[in-house]
PDB file of N, CA and C in Angstrom:
ATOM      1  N   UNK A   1      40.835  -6.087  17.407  1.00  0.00           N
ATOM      2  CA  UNK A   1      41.635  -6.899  18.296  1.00  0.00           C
ATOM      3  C   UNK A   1      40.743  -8.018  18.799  1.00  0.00           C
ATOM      4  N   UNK A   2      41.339  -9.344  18.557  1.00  0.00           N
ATOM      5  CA  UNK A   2      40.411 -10.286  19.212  1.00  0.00           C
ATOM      6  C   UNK A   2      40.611  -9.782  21.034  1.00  0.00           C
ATOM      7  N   UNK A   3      39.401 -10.880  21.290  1.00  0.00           N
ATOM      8  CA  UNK A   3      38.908 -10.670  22.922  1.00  0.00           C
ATOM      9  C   UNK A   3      40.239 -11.449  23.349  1.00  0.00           C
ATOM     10  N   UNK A   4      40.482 -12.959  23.164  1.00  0.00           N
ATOM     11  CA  UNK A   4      41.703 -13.530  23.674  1.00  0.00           C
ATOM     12  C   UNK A   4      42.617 -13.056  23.409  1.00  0.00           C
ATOM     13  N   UNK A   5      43.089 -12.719  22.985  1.00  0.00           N
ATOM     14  CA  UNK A   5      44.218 -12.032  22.379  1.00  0.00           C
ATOM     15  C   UNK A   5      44.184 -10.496  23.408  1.00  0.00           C
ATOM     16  N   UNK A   6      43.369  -9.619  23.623  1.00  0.00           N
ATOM     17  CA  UNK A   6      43.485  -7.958  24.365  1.00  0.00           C
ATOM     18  C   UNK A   6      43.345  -8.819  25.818  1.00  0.00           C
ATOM     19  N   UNK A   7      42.545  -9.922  26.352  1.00  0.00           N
ATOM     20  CA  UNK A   7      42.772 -10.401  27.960  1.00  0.00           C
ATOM     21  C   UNK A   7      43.923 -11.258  27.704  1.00  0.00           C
ATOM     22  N   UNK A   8      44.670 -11.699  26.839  1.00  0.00           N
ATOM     23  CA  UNK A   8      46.222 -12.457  27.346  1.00  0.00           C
ATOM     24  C   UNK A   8      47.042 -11.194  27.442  1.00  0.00           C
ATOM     25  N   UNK A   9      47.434 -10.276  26.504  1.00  0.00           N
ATOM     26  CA  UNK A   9      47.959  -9.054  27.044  1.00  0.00           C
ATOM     27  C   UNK A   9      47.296  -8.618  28.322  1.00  0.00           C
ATOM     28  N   UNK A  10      45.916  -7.941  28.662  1.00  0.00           N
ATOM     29  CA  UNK A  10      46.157  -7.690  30.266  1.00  0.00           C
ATOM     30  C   UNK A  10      46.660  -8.218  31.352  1.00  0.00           C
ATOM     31  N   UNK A  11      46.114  -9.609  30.364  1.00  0.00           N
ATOM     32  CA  UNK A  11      46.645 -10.507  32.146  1.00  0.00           C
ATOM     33  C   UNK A  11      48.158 -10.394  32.284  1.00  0.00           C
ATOM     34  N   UNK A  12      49.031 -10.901  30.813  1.00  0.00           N
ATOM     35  CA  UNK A  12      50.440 -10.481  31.128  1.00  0.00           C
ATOM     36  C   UNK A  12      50.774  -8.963  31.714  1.00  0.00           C
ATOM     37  N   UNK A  13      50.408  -7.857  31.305  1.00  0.00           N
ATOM     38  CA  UNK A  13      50.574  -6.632  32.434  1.00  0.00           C
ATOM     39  C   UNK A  13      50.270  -7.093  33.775  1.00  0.00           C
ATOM     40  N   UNK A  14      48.780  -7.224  33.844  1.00  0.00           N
ATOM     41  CA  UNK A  14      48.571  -7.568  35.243  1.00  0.00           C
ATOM     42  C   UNK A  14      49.891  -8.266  36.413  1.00  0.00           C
ATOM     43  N   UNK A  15      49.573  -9.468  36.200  1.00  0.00           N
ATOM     44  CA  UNK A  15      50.662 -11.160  36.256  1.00  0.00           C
ATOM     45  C   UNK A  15      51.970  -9.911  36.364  1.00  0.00           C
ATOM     46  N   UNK A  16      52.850  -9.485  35.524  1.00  0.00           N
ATOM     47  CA  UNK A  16      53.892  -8.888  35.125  1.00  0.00           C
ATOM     48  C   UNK A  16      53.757  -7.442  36.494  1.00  0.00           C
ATOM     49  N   UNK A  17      53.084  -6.986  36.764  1.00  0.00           N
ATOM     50  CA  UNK A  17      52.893  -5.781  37.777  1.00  0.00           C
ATOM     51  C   UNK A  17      53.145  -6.519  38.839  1.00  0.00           C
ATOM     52  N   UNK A  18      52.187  -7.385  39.283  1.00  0.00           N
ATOM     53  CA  UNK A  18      51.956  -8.204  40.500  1.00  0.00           C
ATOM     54  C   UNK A  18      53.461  -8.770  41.144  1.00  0.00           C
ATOM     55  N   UNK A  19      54.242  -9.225  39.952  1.00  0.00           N
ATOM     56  CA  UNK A  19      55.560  -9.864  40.030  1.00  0.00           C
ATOM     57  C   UNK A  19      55.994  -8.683  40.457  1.00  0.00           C
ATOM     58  N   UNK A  20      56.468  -8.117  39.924  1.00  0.00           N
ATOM     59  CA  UNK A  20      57.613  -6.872  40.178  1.00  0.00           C
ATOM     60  C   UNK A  20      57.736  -6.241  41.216  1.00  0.00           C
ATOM     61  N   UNK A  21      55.786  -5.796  41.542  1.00  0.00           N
ATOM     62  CA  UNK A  21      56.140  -5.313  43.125  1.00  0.00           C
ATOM     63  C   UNK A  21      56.412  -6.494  44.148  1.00  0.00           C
ATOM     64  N   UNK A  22      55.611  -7.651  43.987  1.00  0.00           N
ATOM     65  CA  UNK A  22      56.006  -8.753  45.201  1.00  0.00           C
ATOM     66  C   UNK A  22      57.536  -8.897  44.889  1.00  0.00           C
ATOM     67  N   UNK A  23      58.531  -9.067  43.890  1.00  0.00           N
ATOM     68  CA  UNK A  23      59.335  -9.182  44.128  1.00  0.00           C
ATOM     69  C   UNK A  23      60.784  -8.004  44.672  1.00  0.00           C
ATOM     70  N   UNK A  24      59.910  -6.832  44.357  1.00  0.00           N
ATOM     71  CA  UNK A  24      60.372  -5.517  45.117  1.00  0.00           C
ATOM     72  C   UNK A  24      60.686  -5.486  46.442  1.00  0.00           C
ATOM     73  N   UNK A  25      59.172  -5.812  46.941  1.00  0.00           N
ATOM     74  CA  UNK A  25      59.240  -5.871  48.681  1.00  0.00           C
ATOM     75  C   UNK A  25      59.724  -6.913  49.585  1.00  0.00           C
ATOM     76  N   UNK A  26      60.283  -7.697  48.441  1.00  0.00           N
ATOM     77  CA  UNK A  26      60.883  -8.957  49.030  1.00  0.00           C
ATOM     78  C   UNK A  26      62.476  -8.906  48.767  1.00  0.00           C
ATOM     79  N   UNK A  27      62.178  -8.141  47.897  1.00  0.00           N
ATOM     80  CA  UNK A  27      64.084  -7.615  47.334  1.00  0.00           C
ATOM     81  C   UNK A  27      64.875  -9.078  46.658  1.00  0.00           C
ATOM     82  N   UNK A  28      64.113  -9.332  45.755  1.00  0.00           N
ATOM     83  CA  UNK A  28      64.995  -9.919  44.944  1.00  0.00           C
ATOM     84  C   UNK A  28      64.695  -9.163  43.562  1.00  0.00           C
ATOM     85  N   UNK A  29      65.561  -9.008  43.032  1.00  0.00           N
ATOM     86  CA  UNK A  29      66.131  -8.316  42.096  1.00  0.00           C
ATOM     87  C   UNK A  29      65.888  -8.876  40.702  1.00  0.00           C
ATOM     88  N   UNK A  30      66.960 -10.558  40.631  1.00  0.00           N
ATOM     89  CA  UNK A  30      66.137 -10.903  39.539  1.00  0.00           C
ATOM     90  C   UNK A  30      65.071 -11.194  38.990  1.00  0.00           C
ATOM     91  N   UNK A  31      63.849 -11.452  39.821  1.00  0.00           N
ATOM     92  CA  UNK A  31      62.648 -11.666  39.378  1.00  0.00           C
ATOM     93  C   UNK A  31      61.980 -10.480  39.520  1.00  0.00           C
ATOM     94  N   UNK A  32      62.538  -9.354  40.001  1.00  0.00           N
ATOM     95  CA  UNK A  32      61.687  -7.858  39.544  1.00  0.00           C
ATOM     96  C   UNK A  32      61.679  -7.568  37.815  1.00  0.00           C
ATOM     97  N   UNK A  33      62.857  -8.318  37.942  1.00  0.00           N
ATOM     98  CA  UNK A  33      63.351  -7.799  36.291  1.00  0.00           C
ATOM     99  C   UNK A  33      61.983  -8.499  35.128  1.00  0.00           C
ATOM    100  N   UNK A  34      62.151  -9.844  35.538  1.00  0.00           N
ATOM    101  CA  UNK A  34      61.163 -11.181  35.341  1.00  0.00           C
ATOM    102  C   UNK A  34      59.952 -10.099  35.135  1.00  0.00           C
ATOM    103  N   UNK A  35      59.614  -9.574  36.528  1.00  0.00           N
ATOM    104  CA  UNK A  35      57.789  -9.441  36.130  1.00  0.00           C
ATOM    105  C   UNK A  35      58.118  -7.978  35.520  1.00  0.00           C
ATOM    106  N   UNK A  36      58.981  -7.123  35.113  1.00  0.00           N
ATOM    107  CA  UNK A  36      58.905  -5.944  34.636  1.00  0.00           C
ATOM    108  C   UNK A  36      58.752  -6.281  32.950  1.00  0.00           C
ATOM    109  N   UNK A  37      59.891  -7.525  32.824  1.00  0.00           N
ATOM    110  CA  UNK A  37      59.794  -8.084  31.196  1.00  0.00           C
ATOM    111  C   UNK A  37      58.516  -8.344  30.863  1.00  0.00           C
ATOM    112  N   UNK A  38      57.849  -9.141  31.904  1.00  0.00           N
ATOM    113  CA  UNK A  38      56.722  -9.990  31.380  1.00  0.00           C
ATOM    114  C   UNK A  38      55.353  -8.446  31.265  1.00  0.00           C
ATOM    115  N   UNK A  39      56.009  -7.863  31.953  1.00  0.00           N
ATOM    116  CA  UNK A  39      54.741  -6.202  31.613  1.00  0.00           C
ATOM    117  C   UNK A  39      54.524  -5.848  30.675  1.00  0.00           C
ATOM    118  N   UNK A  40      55.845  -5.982  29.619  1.00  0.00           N
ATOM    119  CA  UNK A  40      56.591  -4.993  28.957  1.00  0.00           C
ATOM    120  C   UNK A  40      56.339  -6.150  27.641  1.00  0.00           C
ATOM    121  N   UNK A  41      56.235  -7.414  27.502  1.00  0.00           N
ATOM    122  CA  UNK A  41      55.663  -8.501  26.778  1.00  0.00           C
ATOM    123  C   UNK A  41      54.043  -8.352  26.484  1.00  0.00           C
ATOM    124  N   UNK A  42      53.405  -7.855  27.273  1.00  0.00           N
ATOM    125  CA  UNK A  42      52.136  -7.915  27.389  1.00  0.00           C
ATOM    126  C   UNK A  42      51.591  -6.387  26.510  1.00  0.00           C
ATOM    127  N   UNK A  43      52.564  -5.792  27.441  1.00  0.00           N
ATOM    128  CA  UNK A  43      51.977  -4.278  26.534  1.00  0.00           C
ATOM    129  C   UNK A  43      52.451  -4.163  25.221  1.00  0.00           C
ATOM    130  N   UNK A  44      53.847  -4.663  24.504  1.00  0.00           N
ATOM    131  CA  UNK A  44      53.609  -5.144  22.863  1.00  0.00           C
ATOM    132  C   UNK A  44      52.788  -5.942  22.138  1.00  0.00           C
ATOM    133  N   UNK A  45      52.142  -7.037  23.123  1.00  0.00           N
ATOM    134  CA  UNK A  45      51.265  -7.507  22.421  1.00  0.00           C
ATOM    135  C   UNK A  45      50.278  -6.685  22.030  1.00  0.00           C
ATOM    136  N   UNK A  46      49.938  -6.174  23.146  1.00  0.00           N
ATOM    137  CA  UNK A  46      48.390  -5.123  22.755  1.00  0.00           C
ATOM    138  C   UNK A  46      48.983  -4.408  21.972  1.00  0.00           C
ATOM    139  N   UNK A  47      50.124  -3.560  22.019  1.00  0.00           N
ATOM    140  CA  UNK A  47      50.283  -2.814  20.812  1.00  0.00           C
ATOM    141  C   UNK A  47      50.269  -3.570  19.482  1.00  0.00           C
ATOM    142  N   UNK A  48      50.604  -4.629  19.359  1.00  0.00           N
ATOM    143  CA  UNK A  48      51.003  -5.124  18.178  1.00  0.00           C
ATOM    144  C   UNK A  48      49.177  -5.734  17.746  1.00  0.00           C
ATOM    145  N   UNK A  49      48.294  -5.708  18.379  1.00  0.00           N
ATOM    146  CA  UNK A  49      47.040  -6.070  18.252  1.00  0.00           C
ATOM    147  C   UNK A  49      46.221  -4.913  17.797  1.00  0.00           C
ATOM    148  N   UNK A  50      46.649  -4.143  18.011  1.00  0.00           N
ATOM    149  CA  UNK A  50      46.106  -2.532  17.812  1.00  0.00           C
ATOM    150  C   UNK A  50      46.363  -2.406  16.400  1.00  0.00           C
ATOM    151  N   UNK A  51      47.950  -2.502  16.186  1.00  0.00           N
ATOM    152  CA  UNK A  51      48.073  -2.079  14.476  1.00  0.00           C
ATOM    153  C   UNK A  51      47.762  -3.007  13.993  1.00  0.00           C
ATOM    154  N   UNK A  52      47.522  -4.144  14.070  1.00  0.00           N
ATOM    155  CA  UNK A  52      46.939  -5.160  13.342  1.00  0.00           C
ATOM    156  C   UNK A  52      45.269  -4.715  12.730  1.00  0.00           C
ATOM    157  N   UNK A  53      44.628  -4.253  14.237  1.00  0.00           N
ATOM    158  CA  UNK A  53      43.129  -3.538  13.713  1.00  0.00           C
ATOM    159  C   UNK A  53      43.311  -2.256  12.620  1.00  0.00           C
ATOM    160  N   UNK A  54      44.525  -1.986  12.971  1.00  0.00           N
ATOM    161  CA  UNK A  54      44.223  -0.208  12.317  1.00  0.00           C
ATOM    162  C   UNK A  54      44.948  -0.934  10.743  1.00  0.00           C
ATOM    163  N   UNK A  55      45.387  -1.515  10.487  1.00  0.00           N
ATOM    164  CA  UNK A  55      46.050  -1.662   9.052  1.00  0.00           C
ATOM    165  C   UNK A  55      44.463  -2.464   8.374  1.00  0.00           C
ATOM    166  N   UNK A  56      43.994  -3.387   8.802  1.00  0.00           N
ATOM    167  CA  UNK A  56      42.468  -4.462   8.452  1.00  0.00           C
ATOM    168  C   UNK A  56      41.447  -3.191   8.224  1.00  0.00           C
ATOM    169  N   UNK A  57      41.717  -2.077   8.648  1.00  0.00           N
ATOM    170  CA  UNK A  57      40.541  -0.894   7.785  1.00  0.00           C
ATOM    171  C   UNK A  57      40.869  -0.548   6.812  1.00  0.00           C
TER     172      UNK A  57
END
């Protein structure tokens, strides 16, 4: 897995966590959804970076 590539996925989890709860405790709804997607974007990437390493052996 490249390095840019495994820190743009964390940061999207990260970024994507951060959203969801600030927009939790603030109670808006649609942008919980927003940072739950953008979590959920981030953690396919890494997955999809993972099988990329495991198929290149």
């Amino acid at each position: 897995m490249s390095a840019k590539e495994k820190a743009k996925a964390k940061a999207e989890q990260f970024i994507g966590k951060a959203v969801q709860k600030t927009a939790h405790l603030r109670g808006k709804k649609s942008t919980e959804a927003k940072g739950a997607a953008l979590g959920i974007r981030g953690k396919g990437r890494e997955r999809k970076e993972k099988a990329k390493d495991f198929f290149k052996r």
